[in-house]
C-alpha atoms as a PDB file:
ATOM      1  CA  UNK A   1       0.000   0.000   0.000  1.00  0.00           C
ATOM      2  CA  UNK A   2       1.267   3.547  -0.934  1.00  0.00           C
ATOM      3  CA  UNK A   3       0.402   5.624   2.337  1.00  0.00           C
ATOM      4  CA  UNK A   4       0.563   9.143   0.829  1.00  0.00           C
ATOM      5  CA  UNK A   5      -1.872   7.784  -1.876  1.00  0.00           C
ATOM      6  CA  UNK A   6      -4.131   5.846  -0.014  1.00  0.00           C
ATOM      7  CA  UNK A   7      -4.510   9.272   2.521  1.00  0.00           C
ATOM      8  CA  UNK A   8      -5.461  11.306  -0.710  1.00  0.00           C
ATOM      9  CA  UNK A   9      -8.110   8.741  -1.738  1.00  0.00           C
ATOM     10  CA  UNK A  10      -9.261   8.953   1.846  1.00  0.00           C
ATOM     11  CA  UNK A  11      -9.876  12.225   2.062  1.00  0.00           C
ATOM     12  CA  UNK A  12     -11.732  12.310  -1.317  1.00  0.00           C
ATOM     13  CA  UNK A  13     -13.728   9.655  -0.045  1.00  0.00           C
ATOM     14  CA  UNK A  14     -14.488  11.773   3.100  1.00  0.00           C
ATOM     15  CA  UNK A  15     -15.409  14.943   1.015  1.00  0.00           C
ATOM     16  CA  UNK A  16     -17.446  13.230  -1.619  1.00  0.00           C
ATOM     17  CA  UNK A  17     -19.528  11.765   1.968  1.00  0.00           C
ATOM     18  CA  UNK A  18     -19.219  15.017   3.281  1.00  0.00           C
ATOM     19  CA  UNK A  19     -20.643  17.505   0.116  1.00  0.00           C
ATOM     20  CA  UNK A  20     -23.979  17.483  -0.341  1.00  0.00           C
ATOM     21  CA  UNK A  21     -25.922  15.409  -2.804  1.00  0.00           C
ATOM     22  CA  UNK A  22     -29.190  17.567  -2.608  1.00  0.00           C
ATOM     23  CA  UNK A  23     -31.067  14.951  -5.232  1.00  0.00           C
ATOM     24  CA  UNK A  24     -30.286  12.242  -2.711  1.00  0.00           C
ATOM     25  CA  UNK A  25     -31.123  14.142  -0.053  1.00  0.00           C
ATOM     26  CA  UNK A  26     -35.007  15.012  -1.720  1.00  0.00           C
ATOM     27  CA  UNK A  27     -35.034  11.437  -2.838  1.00  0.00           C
ATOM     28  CA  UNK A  28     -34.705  10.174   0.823  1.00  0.00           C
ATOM     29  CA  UNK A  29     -37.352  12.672   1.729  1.00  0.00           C
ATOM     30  CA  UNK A  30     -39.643  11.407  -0.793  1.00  0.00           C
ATOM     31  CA  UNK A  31     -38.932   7.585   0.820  1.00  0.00           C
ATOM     32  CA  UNK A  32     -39.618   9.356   4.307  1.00  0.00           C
ATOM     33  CA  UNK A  33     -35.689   7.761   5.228  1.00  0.00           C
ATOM     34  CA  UNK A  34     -33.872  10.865   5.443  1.00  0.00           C
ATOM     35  CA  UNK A  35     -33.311  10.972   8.930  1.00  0.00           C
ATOM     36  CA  UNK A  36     -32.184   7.216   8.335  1.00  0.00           C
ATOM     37  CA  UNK A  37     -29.670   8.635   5.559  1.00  0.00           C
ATOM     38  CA  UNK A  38     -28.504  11.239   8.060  1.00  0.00           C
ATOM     39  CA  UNK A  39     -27.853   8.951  10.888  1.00  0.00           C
ATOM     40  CA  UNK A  40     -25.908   6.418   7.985  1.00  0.00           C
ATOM     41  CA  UNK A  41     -23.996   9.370   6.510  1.00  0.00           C
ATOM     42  CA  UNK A  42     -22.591  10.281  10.570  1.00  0.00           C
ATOM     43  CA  UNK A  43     -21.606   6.108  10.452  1.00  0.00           C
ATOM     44  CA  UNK A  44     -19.472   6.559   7.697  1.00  0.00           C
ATOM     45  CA  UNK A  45     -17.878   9.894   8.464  1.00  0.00           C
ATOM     46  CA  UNK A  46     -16.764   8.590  11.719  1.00  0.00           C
ATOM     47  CA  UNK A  47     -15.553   5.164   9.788  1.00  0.00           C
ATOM     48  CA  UNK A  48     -13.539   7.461   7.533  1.00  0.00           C
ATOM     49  CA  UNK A  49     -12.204   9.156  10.749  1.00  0.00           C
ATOM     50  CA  UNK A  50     -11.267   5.712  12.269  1.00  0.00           C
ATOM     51  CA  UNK A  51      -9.173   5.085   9.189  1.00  0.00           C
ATOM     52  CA  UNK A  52      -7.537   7.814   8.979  1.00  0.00           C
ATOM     53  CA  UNK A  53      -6.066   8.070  12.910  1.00  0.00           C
ATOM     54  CA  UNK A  54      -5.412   4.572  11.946  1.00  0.00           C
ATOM     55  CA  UNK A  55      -2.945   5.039   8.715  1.00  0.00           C
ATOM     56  CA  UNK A  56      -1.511   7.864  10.494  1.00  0.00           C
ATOM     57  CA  UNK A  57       0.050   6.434  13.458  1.00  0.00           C
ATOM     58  CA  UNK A  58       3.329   5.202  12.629  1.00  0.00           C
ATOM     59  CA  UNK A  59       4.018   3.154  15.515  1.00  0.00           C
ATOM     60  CA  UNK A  60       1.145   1.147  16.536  1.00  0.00           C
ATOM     61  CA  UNK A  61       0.028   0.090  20.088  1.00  0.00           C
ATOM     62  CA  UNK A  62      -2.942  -1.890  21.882  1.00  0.00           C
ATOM     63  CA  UNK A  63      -5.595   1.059  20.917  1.00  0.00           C
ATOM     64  CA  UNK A  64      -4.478   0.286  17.157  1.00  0.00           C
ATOM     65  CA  UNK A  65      -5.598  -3.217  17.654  1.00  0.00           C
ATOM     66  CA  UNK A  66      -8.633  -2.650  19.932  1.00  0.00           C
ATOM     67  CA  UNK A  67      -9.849   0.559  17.253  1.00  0.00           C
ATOM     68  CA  UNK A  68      -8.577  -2.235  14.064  1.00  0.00           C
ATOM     69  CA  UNK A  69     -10.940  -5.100  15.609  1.00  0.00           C
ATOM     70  CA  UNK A  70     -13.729  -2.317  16.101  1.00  0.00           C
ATOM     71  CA  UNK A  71     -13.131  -1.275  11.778  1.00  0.00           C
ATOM     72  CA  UNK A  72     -14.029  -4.822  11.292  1.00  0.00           C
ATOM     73  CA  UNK A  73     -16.841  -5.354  13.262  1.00  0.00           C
ATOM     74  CA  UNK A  74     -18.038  -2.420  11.594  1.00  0.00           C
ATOM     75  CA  UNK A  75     -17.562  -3.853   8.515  1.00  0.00           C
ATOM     76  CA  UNK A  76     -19.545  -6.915   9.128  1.00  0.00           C
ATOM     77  CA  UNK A  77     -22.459  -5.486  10.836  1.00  0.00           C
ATOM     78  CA  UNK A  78     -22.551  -2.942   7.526  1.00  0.00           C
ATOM     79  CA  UNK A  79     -22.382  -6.058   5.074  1.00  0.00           C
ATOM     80  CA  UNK A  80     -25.046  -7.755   7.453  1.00  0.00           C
ATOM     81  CA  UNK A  81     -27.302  -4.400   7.538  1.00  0.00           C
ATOM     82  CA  UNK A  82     -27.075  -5.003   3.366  1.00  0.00           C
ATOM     83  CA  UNK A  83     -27.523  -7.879   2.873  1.00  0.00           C
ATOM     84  CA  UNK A  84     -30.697  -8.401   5.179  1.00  0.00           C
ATOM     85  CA  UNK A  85     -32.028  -5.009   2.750  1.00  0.00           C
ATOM     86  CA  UNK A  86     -31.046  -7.182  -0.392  1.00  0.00           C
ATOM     87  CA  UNK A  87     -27.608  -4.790  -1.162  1.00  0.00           C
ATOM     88  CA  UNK A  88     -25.072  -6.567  -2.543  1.00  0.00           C
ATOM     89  CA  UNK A  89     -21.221  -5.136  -2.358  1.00  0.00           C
END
């Protein structure tokens, strides 16, 4: 992995969940689930957070390991939530 690239592709992952997508936004409002794309938009952001502190600490302790095994519980309990909605990744 190429840290200074995979850093820039976080953070344009971060602002592309961060920038408004008004159409989404009045689609989810139509659906009455915008509150539910609100509260799954906050999830990510502080995903994308996790990641980063992660990648950025050079020498890694316990909290690396205790916030690495919370990333992947994460990630299985999003792949559940998508799966039981019929998403597939």
């Amino acid at each position: 992995m190429r840290p200074l690239a995979y850093q820039r592709a976080l953070d344009l992952f971060t602002e592309s969940v961060i920038k408004p997508d008004y159409e989404l936004r009045a689609n989810a409002g139509y659906q009455d689930c915008y509150q539910e794309l609100m509260e799954i938009r906050q999830s990510c952001i502080t995903y994308l957070k996790t990641l980063k502190e992660i990648n950025e600490i050079e020498v890694g302790d316990e909290s690396d390991e205790i916030e690495a095994g919370k990333i992947a519980d994460a990630k299985l309990e999003s792949r559940r939530i998508a799966f039981t909605h019929g998403e597939y990744m």
